[in-house]
N, C-alpha and C. Protein backbone atom coordinates (compact mmCIF):
# COMPACT_ATOMS: atom_id res chain seq x y z
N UNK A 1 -33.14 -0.27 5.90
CA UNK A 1 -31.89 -1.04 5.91
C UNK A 1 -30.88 -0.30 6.79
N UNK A 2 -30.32 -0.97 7.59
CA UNK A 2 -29.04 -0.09 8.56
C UNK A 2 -28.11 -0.12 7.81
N UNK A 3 -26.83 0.01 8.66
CA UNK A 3 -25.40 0.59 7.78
C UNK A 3 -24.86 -1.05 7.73
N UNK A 4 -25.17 -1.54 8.91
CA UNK A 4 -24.98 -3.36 9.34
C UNK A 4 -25.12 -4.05 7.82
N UNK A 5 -26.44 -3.68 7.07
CA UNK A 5 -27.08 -4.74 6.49
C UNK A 5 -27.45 -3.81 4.94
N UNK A 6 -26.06 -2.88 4.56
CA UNK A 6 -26.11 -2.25 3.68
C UNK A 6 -25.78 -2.69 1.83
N UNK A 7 -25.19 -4.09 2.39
CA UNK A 7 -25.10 -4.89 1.10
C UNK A 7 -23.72 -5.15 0.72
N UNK A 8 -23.43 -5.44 -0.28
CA UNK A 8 -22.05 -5.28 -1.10
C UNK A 8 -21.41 -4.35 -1.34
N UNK A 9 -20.06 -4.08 -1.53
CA UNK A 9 -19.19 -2.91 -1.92
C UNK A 9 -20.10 -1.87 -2.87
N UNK A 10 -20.42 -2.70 -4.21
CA UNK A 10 -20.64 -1.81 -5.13
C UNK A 10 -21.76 -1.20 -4.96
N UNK A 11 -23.09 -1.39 -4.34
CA UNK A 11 -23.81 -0.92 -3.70
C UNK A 11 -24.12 0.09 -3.28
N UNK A 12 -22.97 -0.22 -1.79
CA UNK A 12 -22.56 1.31 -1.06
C UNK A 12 -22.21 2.41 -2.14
N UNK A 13 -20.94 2.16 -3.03
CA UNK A 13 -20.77 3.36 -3.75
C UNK A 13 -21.44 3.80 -4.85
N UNK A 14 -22.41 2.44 -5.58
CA UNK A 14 -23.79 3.56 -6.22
C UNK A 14 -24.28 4.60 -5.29
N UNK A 15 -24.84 3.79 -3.81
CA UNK A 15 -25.63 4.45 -3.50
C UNK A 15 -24.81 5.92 -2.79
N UNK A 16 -23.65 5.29 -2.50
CA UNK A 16 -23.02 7.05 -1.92
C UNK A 16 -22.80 7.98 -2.98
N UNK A 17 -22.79 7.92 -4.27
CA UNK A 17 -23.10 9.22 -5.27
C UNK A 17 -23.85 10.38 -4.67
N UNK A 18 -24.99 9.44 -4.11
CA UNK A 18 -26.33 11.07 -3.95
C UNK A 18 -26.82 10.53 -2.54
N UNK A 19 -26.16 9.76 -1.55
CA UNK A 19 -26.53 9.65 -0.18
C UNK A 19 -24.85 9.72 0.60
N UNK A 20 -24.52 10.90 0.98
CA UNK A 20 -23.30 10.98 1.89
C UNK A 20 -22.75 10.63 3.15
N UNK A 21 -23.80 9.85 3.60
CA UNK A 21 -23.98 9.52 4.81
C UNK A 21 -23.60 7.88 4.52
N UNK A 22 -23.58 7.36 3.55
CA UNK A 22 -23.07 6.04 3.13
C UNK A 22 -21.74 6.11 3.54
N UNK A 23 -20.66 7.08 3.48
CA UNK A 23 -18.93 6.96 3.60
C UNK A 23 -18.95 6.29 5.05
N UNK A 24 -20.15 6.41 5.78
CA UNK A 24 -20.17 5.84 7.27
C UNK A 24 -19.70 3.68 7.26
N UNK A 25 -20.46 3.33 6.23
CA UNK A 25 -19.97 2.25 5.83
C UNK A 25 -18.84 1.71 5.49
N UNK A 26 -18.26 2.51 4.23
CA UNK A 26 -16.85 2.62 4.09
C UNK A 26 -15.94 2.52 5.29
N UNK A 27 -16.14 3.39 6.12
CA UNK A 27 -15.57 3.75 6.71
C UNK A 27 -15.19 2.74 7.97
N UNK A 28 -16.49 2.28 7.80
CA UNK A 28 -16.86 0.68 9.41
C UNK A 28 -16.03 -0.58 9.10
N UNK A 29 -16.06 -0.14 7.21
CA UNK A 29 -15.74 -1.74 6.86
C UNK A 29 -14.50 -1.49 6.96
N UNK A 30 -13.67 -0.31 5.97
CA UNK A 30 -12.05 -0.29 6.14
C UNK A 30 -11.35 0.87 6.50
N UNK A 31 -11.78 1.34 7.92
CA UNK A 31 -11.00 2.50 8.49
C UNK A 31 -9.76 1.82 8.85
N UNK A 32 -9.69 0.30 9.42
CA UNK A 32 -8.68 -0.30 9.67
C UNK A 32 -7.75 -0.64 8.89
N UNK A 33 -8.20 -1.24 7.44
CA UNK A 33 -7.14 -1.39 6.96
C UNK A 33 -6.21 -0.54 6.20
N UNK A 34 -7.25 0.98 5.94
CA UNK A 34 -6.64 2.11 5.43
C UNK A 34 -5.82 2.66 6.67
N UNK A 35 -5.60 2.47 7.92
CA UNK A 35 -4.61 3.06 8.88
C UNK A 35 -3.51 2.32 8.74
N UNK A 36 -3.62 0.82 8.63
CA UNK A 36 -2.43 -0.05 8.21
C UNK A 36 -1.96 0.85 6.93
N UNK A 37 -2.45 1.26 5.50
CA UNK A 37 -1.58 1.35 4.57
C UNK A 37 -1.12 2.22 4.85
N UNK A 38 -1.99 3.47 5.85
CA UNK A 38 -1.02 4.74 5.97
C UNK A 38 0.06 4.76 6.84
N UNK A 39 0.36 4.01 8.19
CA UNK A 39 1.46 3.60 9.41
C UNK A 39 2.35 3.40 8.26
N UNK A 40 2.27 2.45 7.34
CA UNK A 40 3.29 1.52 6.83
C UNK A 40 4.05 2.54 5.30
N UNK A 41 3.51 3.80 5.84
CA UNK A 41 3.90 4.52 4.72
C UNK A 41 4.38 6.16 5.18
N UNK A 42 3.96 6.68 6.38
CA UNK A 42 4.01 7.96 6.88
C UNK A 42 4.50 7.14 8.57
N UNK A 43 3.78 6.34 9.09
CA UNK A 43 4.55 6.19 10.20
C UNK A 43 2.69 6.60 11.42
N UNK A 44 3.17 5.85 12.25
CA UNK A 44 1.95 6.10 13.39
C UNK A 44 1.16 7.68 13.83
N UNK A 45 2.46 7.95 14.15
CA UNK A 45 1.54 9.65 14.26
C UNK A 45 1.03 10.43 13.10
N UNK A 46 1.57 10.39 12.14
CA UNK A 46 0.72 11.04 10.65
C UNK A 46 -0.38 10.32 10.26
N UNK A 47 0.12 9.17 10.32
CA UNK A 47 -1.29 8.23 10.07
C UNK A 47 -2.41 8.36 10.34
N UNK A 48 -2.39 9.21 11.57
CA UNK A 48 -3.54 9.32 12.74
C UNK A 48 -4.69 10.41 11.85
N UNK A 49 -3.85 11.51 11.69
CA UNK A 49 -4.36 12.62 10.90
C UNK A 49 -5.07 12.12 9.68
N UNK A 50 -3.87 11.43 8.87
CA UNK A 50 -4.38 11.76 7.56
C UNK A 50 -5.33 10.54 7.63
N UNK A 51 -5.88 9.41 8.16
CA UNK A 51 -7.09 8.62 8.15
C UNK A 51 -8.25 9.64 7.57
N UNK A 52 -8.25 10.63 8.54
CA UNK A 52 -9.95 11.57 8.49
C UNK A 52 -9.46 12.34 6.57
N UNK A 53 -8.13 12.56 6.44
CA UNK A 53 -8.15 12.83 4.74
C UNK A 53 -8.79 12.46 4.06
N UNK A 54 -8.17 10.92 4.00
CA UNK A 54 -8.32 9.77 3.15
C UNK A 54 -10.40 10.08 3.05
N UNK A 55 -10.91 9.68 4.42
CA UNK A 55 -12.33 9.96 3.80
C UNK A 55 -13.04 10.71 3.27
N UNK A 56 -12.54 12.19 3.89
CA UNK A 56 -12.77 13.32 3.34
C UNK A 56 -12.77 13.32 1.72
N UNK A 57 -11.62 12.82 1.58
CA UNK A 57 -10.90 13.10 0.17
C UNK A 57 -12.19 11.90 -0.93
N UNK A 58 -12.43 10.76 -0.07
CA UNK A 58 -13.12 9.89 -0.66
C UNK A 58 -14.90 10.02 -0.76
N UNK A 59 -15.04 11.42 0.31
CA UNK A 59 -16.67 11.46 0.00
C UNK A 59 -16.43 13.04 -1.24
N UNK A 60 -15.66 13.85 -1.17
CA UNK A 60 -15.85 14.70 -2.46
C UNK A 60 -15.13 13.97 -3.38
N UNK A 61 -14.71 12.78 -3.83
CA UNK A 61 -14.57 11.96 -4.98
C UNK A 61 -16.09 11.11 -5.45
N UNK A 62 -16.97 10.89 -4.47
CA UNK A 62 -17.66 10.23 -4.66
C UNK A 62 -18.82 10.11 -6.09
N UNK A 63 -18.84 11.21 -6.71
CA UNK A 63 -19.66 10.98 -7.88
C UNK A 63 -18.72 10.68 -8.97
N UNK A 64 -17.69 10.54 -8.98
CA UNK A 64 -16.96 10.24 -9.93
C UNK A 64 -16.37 8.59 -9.71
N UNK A 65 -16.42 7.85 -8.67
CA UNK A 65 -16.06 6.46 -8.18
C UNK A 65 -17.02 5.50 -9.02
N UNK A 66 -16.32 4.65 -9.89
CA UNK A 66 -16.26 3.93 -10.77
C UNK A 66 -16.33 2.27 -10.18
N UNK A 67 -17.26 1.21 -9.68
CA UNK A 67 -16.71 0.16 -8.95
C UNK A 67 -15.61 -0.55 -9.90
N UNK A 68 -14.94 -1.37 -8.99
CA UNK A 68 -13.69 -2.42 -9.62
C UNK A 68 -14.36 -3.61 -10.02
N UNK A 69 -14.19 -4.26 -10.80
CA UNK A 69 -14.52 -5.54 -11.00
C UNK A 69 -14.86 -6.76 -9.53
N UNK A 70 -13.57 -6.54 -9.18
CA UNK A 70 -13.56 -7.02 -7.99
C UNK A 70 -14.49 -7.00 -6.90
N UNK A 71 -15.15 -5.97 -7.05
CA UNK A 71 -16.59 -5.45 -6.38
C UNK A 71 -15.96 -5.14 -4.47
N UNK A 72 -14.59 -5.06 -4.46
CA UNK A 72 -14.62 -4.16 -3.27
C UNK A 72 -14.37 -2.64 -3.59
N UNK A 73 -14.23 -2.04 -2.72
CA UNK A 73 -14.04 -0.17 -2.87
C UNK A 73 -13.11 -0.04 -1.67
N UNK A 74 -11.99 -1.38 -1.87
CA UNK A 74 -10.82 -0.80 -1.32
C UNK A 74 -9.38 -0.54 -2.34
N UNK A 75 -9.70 -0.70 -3.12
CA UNK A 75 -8.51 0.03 -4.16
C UNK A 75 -8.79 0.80 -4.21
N UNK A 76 -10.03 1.47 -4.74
CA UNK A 76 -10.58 2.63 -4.52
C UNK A 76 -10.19 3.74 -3.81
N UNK A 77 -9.71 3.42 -2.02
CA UNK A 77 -9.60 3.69 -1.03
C UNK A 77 -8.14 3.78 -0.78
N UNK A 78 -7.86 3.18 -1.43
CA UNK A 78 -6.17 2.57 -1.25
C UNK A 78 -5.62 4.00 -2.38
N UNK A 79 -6.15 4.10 -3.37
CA UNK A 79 -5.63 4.78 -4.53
C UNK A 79 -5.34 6.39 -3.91
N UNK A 80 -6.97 6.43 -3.20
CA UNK A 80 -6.92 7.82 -2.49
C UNK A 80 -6.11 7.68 -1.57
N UNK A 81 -5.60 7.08 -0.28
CA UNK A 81 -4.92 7.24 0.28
C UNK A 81 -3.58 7.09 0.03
N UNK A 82 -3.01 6.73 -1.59
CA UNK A 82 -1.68 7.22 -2.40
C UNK A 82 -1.59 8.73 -2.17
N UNK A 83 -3.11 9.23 -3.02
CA UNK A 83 -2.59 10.66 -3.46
C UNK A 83 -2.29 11.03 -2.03
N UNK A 84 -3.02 11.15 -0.86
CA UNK A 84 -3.13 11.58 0.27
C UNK A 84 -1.31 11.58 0.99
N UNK A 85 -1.22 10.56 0.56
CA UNK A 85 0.47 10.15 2.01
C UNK A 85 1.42 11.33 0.41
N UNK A 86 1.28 10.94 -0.76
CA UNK A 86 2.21 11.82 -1.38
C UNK A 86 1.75 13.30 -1.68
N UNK A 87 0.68 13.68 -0.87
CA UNK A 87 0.22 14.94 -0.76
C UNK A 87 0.93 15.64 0.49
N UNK A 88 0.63 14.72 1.26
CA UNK A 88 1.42 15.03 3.15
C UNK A 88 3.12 14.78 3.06
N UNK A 89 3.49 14.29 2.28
CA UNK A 89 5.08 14.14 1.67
C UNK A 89 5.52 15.40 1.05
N UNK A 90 5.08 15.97 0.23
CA UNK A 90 5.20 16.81 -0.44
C UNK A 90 5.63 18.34 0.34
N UNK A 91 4.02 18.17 1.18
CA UNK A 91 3.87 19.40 2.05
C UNK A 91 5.16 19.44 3.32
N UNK A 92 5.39 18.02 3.63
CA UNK A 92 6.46 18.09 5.04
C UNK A 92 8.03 17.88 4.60
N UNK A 93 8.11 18.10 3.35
CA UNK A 93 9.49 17.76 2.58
C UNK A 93 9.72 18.69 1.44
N UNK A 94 10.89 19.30 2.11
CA UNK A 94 11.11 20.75 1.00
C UNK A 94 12.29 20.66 0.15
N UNK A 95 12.82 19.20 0.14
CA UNK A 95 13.64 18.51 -0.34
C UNK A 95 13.47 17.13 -1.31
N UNK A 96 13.40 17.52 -2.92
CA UNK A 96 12.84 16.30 -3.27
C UNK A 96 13.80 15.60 -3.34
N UNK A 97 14.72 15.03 -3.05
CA UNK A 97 15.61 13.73 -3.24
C UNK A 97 15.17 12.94 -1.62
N UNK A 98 14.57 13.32 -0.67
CA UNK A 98 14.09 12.88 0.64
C UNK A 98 12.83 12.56 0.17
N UNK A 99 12.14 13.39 -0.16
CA UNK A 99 10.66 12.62 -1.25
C UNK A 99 10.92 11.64 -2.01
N UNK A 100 11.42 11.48 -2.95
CA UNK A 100 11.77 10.22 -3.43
C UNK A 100 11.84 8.91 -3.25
N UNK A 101 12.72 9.10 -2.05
CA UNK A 101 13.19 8.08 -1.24
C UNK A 101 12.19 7.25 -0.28
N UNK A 102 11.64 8.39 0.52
CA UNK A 102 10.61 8.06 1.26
C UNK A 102 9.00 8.28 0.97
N UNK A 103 8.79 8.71 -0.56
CA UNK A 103 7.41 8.60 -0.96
C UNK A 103 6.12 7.62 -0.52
N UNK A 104 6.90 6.37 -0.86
CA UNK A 104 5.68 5.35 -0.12
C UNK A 104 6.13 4.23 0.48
N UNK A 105 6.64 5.08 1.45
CA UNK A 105 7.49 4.02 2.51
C UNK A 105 7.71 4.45 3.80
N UNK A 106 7.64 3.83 4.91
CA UNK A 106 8.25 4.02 6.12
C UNK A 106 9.06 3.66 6.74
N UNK A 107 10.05 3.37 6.53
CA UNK A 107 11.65 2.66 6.88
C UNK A 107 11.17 2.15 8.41
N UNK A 108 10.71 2.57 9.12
CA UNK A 108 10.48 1.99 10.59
C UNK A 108 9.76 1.36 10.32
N UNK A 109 8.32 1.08 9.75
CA UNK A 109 7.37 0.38 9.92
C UNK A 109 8.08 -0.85 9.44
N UNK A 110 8.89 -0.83 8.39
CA UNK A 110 9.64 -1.88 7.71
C UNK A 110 10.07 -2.69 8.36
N UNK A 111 11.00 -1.83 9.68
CA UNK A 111 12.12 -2.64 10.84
C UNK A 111 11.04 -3.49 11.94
N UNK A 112 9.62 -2.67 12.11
CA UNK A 112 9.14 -2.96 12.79
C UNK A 112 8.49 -4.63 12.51
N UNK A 113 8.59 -5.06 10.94
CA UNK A 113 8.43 -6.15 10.23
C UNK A 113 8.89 -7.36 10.51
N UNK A 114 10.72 -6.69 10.81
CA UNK A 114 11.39 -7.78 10.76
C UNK A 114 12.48 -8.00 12.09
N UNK A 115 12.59 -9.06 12.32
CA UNK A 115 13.17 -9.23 13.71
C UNK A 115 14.86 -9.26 13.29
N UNK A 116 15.22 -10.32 12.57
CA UNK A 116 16.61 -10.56 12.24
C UNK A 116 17.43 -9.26 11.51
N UNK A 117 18.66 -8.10 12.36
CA UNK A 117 19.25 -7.75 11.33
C UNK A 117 19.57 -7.74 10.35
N UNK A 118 20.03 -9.05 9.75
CA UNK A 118 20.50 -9.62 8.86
C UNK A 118 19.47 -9.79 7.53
N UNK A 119 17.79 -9.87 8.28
CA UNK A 119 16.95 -9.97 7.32
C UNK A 119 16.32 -8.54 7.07
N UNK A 120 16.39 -7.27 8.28
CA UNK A 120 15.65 -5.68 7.80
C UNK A 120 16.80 -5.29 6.95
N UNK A 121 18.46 -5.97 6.75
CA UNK A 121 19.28 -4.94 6.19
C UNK A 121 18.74 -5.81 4.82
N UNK A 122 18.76 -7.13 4.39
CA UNK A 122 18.29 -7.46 3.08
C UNK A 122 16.76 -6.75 2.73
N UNK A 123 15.95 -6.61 3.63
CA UNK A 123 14.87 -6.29 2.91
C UNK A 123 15.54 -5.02 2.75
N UNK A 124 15.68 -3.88 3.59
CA UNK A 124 15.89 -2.61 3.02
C UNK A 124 17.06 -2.50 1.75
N UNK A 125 17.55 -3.51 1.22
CA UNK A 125 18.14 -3.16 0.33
C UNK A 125 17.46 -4.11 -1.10
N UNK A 126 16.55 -4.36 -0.63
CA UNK A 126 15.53 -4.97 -1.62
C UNK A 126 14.51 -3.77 -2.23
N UNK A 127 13.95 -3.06 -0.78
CA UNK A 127 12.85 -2.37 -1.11
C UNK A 127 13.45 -1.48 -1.92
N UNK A 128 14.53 -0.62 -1.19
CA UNK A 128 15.21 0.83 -1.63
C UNK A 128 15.59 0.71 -3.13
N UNK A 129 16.37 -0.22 -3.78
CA UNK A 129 16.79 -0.66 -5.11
C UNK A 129 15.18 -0.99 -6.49
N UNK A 130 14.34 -0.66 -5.82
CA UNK A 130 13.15 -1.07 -6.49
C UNK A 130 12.87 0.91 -7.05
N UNK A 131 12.04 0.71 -8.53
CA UNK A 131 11.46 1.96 -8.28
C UNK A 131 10.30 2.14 -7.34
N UNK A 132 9.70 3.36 -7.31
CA UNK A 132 8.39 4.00 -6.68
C UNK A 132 7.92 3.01 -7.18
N UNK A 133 7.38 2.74 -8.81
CA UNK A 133 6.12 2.22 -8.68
C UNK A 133 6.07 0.39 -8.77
N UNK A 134 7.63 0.19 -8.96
CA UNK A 134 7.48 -1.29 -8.72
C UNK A 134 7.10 -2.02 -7.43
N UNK A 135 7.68 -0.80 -6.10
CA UNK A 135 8.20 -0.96 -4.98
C UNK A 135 6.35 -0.71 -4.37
N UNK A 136 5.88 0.00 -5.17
CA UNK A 136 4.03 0.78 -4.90
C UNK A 136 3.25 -0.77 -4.60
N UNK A 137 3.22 -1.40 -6.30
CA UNK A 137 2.45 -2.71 -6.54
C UNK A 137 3.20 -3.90 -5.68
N UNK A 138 4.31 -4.02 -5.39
CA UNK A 138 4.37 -4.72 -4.95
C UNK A 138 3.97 -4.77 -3.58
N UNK A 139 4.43 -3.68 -2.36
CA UNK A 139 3.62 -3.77 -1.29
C UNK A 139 2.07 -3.82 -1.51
N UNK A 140 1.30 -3.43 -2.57
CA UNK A 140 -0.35 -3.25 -1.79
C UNK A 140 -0.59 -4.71 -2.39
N UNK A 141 0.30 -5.76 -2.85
CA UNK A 141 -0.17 -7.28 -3.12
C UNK A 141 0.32 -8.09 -2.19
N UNK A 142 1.55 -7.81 -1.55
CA UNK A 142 2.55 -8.33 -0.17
C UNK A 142 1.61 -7.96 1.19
N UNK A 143 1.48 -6.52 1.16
CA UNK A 143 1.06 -5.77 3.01
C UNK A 143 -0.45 -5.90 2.43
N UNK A 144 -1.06 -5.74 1.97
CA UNK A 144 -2.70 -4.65 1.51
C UNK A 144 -3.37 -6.17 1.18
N UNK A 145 -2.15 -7.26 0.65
CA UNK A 145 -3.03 -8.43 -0.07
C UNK A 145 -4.15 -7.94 -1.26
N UNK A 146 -3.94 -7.15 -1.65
CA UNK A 146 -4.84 -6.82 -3.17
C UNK A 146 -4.16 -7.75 -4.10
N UNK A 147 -5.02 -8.27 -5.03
CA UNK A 147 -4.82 -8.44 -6.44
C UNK A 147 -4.14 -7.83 -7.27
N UNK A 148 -3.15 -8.34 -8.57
CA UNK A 148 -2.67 -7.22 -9.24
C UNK A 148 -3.66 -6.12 -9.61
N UNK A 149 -4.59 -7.03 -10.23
CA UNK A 149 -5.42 -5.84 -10.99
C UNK A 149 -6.35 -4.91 -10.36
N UNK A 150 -6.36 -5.18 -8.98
CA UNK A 150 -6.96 -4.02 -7.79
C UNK A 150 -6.01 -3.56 -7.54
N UNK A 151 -4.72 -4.03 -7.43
CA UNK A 151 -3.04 -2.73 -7.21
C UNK A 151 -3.43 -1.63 -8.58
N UNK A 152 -3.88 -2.35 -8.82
CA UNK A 152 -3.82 -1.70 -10.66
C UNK A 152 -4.56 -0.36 -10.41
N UNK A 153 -5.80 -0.45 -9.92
CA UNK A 153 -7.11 0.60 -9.96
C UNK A 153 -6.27 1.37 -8.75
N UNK A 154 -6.06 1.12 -7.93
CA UNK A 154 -5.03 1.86 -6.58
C UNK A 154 -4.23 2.82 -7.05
N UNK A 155 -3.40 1.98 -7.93
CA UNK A 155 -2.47 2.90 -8.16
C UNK A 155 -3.07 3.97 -9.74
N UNK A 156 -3.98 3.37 -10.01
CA UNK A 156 -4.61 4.31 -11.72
C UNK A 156 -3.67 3.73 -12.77
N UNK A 157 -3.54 2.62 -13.07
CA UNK A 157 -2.38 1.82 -13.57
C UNK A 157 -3.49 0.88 -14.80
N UNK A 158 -2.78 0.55 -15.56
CA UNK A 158 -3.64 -0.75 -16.75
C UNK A 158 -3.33 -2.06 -15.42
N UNK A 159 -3.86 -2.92 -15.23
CA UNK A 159 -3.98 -4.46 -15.05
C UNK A 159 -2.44 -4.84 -15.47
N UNK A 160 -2.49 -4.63 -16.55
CA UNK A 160 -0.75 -5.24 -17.23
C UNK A 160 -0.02 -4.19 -16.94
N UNK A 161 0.58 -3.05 -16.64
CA UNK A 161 1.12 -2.60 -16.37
C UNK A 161 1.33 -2.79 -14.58
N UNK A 162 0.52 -2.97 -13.90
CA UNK A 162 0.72 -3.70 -12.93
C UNK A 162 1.46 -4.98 -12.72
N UNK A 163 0.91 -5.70 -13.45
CA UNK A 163 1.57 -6.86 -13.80
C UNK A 163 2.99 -7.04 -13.78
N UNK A 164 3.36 -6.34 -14.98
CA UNK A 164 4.77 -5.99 -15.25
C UNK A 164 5.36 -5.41 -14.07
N UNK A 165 4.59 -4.51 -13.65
CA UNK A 165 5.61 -3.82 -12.41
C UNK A 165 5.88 -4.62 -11.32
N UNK A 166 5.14 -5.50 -11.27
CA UNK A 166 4.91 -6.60 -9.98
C UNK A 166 6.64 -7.60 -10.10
N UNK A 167 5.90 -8.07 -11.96
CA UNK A 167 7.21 -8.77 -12.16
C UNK A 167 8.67 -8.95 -12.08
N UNK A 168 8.60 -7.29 -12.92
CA UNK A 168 10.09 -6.40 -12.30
C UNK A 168 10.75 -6.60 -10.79
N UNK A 169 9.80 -6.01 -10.21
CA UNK A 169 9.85 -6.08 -8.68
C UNK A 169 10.19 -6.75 -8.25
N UNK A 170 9.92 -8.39 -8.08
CA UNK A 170 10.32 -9.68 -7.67
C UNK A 170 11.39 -9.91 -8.50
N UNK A 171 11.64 -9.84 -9.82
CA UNK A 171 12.92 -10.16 -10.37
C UNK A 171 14.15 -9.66 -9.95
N UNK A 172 13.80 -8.11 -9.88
CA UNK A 172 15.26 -7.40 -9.36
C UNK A 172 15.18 -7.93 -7.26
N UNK A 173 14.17 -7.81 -6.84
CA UNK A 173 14.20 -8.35 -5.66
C UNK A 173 15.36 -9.64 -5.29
N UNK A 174 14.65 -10.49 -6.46
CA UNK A 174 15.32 -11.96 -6.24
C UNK A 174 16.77 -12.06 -6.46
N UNK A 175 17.48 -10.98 -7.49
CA UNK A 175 18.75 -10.92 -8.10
C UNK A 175 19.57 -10.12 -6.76
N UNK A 176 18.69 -9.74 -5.88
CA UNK A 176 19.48 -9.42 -4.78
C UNK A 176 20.16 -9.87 -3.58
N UNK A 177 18.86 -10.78 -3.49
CA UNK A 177 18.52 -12.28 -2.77
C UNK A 177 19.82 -13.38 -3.29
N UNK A 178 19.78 -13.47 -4.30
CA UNK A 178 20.48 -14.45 -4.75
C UNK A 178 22.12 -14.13 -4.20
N UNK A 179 22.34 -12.68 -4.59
CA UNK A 179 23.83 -11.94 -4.62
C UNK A 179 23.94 -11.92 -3.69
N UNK A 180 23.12 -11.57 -2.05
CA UNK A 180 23.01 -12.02 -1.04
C UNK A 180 23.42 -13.33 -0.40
N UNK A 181 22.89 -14.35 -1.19
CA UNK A 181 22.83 -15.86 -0.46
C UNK A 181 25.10 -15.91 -1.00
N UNK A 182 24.87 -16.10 -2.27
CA UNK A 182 26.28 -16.38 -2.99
C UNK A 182 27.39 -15.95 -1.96
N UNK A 183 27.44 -14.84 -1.53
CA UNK A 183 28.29 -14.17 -0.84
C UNK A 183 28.62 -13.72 0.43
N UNK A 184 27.40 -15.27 0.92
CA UNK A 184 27.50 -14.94 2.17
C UNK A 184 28.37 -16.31 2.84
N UNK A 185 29.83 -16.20 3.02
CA UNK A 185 30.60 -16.73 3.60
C UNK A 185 30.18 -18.49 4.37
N UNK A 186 29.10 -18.01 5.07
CA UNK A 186 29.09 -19.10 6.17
C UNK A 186 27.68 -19.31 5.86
N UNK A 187 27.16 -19.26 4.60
CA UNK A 187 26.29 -20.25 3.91
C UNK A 187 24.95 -20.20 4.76
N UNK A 188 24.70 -19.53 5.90
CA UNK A 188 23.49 -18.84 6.51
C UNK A 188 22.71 -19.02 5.02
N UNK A 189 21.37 -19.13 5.62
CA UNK A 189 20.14 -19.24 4.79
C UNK A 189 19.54 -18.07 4.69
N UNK A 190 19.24 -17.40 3.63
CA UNK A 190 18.55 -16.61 2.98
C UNK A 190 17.14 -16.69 2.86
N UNK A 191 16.34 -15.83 3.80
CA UNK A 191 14.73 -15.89 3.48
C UNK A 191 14.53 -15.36 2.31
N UNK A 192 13.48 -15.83 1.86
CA UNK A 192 12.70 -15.41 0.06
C UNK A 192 12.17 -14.49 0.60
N UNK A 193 11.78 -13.72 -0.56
CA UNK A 193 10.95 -12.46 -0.31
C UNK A 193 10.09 -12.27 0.36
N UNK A 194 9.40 -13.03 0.03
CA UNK A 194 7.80 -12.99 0.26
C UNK A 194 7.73 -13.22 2.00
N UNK A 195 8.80 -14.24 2.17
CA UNK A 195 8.80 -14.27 3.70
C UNK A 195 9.15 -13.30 4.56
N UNK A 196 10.52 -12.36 3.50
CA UNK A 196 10.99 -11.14 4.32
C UNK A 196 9.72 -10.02 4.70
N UNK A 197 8.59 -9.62 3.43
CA UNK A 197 7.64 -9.03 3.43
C UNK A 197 6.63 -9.68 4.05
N UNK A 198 6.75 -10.91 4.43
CA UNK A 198 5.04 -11.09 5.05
C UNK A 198 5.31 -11.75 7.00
N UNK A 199 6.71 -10.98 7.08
CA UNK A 199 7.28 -11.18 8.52
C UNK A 199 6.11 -10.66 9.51
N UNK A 200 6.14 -11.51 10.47
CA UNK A 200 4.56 -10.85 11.39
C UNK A 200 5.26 -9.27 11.80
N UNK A 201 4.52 -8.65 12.11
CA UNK A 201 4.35 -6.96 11.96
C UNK A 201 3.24 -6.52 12.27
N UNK A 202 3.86 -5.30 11.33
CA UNK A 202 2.41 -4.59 11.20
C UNK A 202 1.58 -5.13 10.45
């Protein structure tokens, strides 16, 4: 069997337990979309680096990788490349109130999202007002397109606790949106969220 015609997600990561040469798959199927989560979180040039982490980090995890229901092994992937960007945060920030802020986020990649001033200053005051982990689940279901309950395994979270955080997220989002639209003089239209986050981009 080649790497082409290696089967389904869950598959690969039975079989990469005790064959290491499987992460080659992983790697064919979502080197791409793991560089998207990292740009959109460290920014283009770190990204570059920490890609070869993320696998690294994901073939000495490998006897312990559990499949998702879902039967992909990109939450999986996604989860490791959390610890990874707040591992490289940590190390390049000797200041935690700048960690905080910018834990899992890239303020440029953000701008790079959105065309209208008017719509990067609402999103950035959408995203920023969110916590870490509301602000976590909600991008990898907005940018990543995961499921809650694969945000869930990503982040090492219950399903419902995802859930909830998702919910939060859009609620306080929307109460911003709204305070936004109310007060804006000359009655300009207010994009919804989902549109501000799923602006062509990255």
């Amino acid at each position: 069997m080649t790497i082409d015609d290696d089967g389904p997600d869950d598959d690969v990561l039975a079989a990469l337990r005790d064959d290491p040469a499987r992460i080659e798959v992983l790697y064919r199927r979502y080197a791409h979309a793991v560089a998207l989560y990292l740009v959109r979180r460290v920014g283009v040039k770190d990204a570059d680096d920490l890609l070869s982490e993320v696998f690294a980090a994901a073939l000495s995890a490998r006897k312990r990788v559990v499949p998702h229901a879902s039967g992909s092994a990109l939450p999986w992937l996604y989860g490791i490349a959390g610890n990874v960007v707040r591992s490289h945060l940590r190390r390049a920030s000797p200041h935690p109130a700048r960690f905080v802020r910018e834990a899992s986020l890239d303020w440029d990649a953000v701008d790079a999202r959105v065309d209208a001033q008017a719509d990067r200053d609402r999103l950035h005051r959408v995203l920023d007002a969110l916590s870490p982990g509301e602000r976590d689940v909600l991008l990898l279901v907005a940018w990543e397109g995961l499921a809650p309950a694969e945000a869930a395994r990503a982040l090492g979270i219950s399903a419902g606790a995802a859930r909830f955080r998702l919910h939060q997220a859009r609620r306080r989002a929307q109460r911003i949106l709204d305070s936004d639209a109310a007060g804006d003089a000359v009655g300009t239209a207010i994009r919804p969220l989902d549109t501000l986050l799923m602006t062509e981009g990255l």
